[in-house]
PDB file of N, CA and C in Angstrom:
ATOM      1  N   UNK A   1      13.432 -36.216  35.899  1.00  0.00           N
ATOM      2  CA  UNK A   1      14.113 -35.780  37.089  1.00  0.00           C
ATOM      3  C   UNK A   1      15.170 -34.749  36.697  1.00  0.00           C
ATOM      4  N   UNK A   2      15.025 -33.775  37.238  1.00  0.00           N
ATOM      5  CA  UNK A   2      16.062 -32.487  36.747  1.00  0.00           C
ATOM      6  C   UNK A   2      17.023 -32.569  38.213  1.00  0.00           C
ATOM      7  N   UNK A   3      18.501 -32.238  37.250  1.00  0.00           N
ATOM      8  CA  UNK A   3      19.698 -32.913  37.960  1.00  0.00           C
ATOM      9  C   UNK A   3      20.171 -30.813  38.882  1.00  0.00           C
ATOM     10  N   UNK A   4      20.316 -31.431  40.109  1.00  0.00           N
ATOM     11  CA  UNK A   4      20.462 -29.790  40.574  1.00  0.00           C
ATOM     12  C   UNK A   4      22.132 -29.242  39.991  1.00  0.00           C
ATOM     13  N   UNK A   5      22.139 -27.879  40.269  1.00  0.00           N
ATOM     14  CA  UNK A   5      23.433 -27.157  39.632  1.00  0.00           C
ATOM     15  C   UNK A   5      24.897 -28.142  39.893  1.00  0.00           C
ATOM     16  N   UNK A   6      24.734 -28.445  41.397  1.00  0.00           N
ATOM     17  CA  UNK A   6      26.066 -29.078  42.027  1.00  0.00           C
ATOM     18  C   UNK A   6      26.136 -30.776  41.426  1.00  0.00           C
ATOM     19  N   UNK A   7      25.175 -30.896  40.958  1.00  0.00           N
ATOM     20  CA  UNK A   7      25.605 -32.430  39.904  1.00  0.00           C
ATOM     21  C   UNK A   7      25.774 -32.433  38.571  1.00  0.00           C
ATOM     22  N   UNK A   8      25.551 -31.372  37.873  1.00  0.00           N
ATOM     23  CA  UNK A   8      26.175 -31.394  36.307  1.00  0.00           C
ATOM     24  C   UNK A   8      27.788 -30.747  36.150  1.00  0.00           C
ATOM     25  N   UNK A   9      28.689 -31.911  35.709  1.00  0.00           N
ATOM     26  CA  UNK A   9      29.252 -31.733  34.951  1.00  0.00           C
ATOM     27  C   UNK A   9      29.904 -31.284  33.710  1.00  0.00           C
ATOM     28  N   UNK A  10      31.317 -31.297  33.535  1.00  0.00           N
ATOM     29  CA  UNK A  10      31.253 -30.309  32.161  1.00  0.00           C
ATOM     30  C   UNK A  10      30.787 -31.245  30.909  1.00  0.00           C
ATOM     31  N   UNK A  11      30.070 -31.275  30.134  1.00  0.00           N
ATOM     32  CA  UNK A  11      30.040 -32.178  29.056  1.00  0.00           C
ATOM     33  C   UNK A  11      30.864 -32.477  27.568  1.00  0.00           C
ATOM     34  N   UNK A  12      32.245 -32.290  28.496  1.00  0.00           N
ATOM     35  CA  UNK A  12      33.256 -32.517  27.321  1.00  0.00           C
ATOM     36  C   UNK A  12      34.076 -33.622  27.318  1.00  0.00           C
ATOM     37  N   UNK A  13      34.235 -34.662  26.565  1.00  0.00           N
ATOM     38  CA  UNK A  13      34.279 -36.602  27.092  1.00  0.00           C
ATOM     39  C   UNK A  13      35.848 -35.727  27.573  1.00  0.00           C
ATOM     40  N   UNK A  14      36.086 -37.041  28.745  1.00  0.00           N
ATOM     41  CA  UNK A  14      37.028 -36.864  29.577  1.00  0.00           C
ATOM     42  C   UNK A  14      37.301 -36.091  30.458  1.00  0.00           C
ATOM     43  N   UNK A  15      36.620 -34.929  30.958  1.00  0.00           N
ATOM     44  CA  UNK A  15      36.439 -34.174  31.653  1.00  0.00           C
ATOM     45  C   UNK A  15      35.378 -34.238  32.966  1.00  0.00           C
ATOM     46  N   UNK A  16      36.089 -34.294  34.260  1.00  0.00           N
ATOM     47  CA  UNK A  16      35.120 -34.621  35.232  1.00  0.00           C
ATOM     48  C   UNK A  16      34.687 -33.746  36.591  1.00  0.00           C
ATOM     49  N   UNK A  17      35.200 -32.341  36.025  1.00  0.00           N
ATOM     50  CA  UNK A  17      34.865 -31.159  36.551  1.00  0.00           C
ATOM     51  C   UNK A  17      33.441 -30.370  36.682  1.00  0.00           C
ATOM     52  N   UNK A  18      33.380 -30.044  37.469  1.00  0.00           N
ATOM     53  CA  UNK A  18      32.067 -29.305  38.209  1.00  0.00           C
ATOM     54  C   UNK A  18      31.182 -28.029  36.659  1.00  0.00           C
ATOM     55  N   UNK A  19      30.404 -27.874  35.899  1.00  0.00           N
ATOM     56  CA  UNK A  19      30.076 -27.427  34.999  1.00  0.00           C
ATOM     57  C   UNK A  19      29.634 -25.921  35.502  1.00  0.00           C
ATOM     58  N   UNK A  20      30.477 -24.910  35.379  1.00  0.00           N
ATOM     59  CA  UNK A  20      29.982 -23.456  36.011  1.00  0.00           C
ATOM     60  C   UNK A  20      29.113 -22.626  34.890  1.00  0.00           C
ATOM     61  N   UNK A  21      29.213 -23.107  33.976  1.00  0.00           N
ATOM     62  CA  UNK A  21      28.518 -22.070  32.669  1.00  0.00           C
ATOM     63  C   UNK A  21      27.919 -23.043  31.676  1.00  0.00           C
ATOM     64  N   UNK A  22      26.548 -22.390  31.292  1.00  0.00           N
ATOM     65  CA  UNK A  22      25.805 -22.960  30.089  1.00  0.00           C
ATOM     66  C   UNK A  22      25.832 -22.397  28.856  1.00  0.00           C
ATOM     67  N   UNK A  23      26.559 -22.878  27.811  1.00  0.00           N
ATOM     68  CA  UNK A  23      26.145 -22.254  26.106  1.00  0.00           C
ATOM     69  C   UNK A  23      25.218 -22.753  25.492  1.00  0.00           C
ATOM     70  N   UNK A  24      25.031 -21.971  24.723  1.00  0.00           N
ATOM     71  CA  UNK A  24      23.748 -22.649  23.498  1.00  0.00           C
ATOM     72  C   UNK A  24      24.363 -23.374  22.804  1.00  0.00           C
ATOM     73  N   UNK A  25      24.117 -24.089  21.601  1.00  0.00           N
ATOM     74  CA  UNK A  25      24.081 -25.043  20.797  1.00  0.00           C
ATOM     75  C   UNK A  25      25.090 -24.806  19.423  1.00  0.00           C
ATOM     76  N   UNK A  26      25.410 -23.027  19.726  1.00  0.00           N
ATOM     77  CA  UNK A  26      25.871 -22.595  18.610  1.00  0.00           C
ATOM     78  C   UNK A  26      27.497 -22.594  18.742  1.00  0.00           C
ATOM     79  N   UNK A  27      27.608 -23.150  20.035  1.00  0.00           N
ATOM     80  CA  UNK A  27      29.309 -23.426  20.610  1.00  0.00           C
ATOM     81  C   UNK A  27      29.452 -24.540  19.687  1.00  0.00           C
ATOM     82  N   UNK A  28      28.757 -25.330  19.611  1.00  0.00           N
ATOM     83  CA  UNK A  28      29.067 -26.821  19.179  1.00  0.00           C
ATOM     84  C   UNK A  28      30.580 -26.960  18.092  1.00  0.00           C
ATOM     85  N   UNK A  29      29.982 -25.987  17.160  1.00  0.00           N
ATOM     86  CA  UNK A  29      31.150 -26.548  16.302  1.00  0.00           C
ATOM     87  C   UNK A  29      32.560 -25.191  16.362  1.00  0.00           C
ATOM     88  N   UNK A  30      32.436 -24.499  17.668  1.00  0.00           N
ATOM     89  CA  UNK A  30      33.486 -23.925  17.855  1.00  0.00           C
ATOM     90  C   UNK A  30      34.043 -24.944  18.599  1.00  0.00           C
ATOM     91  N   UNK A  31      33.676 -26.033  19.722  1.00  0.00           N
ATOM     92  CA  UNK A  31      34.285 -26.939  20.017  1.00  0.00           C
ATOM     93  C   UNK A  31      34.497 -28.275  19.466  1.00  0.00           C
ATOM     94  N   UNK A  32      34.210 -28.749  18.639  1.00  0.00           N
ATOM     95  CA  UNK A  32      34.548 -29.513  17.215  1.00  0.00           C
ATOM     96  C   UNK A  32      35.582 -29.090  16.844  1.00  0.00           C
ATOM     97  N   UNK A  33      35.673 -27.440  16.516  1.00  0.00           N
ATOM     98  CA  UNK A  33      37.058 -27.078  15.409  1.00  0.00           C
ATOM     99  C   UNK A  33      38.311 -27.058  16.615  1.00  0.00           C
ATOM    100  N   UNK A  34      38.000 -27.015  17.981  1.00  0.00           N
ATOM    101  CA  UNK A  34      39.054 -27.259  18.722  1.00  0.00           C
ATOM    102  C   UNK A  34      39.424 -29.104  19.040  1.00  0.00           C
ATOM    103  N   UNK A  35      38.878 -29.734  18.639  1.00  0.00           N
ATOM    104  CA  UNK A  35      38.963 -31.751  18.725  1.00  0.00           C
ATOM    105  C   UNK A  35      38.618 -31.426  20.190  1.00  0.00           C
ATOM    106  N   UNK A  36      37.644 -30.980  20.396  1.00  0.00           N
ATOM    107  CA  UNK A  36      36.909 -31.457  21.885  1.00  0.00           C
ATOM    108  C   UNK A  36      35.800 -31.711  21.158  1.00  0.00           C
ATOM    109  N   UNK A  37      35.154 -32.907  22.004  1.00  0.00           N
ATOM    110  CA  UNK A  37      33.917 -34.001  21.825  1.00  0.00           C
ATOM    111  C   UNK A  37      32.997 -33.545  23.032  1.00  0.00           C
ATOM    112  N   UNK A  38      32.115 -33.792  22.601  1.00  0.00           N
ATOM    113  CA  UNK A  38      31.089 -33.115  23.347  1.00  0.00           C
ATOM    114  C   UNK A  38      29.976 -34.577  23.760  1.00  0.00           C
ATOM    115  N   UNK A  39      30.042 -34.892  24.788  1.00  0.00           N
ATOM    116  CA  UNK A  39      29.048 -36.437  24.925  1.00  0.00           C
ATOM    117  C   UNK A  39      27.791 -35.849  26.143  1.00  0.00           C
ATOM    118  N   UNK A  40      26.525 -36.346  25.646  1.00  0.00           N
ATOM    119  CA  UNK A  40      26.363 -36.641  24.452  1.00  0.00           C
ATOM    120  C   UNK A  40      26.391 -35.403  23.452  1.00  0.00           C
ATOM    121  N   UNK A  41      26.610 -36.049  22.449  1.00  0.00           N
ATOM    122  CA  UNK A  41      26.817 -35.319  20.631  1.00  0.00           C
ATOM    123  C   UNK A  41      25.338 -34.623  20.089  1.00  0.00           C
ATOM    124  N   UNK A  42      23.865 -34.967  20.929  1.00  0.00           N
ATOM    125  CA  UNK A  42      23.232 -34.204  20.141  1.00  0.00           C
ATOM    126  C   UNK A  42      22.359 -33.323  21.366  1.00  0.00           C
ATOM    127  N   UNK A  43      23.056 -33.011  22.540  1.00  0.00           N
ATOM    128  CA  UNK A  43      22.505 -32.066  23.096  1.00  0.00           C
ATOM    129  C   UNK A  43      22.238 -30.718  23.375  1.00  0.00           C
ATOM    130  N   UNK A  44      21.422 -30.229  23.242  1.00  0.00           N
ATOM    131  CA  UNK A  44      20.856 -28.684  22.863  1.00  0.00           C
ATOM    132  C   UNK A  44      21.803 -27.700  23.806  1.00  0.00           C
ATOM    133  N   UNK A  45      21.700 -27.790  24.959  1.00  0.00           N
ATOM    134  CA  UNK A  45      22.819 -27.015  25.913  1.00  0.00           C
ATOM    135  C   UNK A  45      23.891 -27.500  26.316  1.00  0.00           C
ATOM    136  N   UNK A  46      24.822 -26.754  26.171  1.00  0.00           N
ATOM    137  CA  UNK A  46      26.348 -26.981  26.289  1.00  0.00           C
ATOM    138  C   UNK A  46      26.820 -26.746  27.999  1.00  0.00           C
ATOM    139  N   UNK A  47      26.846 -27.600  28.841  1.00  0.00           N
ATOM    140  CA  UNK A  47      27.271 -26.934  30.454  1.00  0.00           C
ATOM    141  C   UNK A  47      28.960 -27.525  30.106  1.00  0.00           C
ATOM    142  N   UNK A  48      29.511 -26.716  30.503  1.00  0.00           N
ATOM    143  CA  UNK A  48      31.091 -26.465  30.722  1.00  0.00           C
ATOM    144  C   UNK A  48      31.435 -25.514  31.660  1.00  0.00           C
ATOM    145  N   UNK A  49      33.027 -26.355  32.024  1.00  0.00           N
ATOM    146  CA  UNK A  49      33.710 -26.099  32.969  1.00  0.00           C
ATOM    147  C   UNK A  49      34.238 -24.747  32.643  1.00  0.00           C
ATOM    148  N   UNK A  50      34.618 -24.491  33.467  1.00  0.00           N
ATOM    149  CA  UNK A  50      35.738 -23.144  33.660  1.00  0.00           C
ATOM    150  C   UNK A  50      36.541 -23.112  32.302  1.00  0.00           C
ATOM    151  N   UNK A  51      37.590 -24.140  32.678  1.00  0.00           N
ATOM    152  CA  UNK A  51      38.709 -23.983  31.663  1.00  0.00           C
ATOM    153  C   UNK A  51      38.374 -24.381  29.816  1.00  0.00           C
ATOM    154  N   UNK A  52      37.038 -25.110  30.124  1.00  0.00           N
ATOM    155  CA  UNK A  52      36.581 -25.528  28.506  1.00  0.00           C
ATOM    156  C   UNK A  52      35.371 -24.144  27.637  1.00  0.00           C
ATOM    157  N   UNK A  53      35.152 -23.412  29.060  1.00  0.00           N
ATOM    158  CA  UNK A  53      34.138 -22.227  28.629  1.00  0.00           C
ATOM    159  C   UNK A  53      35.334 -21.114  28.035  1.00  0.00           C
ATOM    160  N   UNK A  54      36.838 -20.741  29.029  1.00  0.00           N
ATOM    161  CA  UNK A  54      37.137 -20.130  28.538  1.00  0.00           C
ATOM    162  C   UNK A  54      37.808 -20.220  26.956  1.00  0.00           C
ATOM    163  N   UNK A  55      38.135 -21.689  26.642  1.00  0.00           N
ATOM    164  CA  UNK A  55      38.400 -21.992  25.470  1.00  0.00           C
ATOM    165  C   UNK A  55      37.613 -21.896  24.554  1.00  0.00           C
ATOM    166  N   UNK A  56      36.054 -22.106  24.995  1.00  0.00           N
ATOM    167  CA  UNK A  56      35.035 -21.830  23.846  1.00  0.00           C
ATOM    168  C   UNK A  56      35.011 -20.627  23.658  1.00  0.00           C
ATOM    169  N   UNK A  57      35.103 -19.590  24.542  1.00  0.00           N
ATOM    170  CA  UNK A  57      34.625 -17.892  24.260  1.00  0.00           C
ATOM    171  C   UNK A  57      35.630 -17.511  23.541  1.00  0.00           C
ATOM    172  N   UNK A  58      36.978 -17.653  23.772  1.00  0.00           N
ATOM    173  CA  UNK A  58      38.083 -17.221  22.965  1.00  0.00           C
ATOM    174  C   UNK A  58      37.953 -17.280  21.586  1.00  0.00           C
ATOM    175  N   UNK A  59      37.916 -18.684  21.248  1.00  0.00           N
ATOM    176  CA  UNK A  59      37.376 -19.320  19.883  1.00  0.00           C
ATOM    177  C   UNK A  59      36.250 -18.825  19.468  1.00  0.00           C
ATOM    178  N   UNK A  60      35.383 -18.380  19.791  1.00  0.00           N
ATOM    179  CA  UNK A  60      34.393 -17.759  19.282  1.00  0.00           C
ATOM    180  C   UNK A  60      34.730 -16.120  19.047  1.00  0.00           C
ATOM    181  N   UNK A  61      35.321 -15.492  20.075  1.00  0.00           N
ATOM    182  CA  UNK A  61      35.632 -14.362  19.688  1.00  0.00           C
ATOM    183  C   UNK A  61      36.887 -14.214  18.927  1.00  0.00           C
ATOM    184  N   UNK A  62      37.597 -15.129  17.978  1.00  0.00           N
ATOM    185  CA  UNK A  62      38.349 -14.789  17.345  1.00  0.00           C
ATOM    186  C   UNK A  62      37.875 -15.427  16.021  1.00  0.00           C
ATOM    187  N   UNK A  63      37.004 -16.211  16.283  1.00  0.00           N
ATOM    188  CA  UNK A  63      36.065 -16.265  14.653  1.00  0.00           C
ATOM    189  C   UNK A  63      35.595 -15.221  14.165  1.00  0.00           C
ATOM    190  N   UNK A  64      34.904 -14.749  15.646  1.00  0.00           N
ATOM    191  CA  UNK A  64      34.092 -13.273  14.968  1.00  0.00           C
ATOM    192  C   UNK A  64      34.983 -12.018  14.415  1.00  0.00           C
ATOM    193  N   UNK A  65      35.972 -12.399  14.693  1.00  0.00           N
ATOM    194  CA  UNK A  65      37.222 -11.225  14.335  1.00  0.00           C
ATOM    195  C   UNK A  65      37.509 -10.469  15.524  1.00  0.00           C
ATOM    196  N   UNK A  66      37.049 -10.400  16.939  1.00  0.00           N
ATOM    197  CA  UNK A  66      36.942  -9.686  17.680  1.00  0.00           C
ATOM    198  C   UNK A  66      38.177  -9.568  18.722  1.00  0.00           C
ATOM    199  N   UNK A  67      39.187 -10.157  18.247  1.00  0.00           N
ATOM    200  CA  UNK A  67      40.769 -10.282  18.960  1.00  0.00           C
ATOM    201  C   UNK A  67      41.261  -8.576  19.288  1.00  0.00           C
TER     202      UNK A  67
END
């Protein structure tokens, strides 16, 4: 049963906000190196909220050097 847009959540434990954006798999341990948990821990797509997407993109673009 595939869950429609308006029922997934962000998948970051404790977080119970509406999920506006999907990452790949390769966020994972940009959100690890921030101590956000990701439940469940071994899923392929990342749906996140607003405020946890913009924390992932940041973090990613300042790994890449791209500040």
């Amino acid at each position: 049963m595939r869950m429609e847009q308006s029922e997934i959540v962000c998948m970051i434990a404790g977080c119970n906000e509406k999920a506006e954006k999907t990452l790949g798999k390769s966020y994972k341990r940009v959100l690890q190196g921030l101590n956000l948990r990701i439940d469940p821990p071994n899923a392929k797509e990342l749906h996140l909220c607003r405020r946890h997407y913009k924390m992932a993109k940041n973090a990613m673009k300042a790994l890449r050097g791209n500040i």
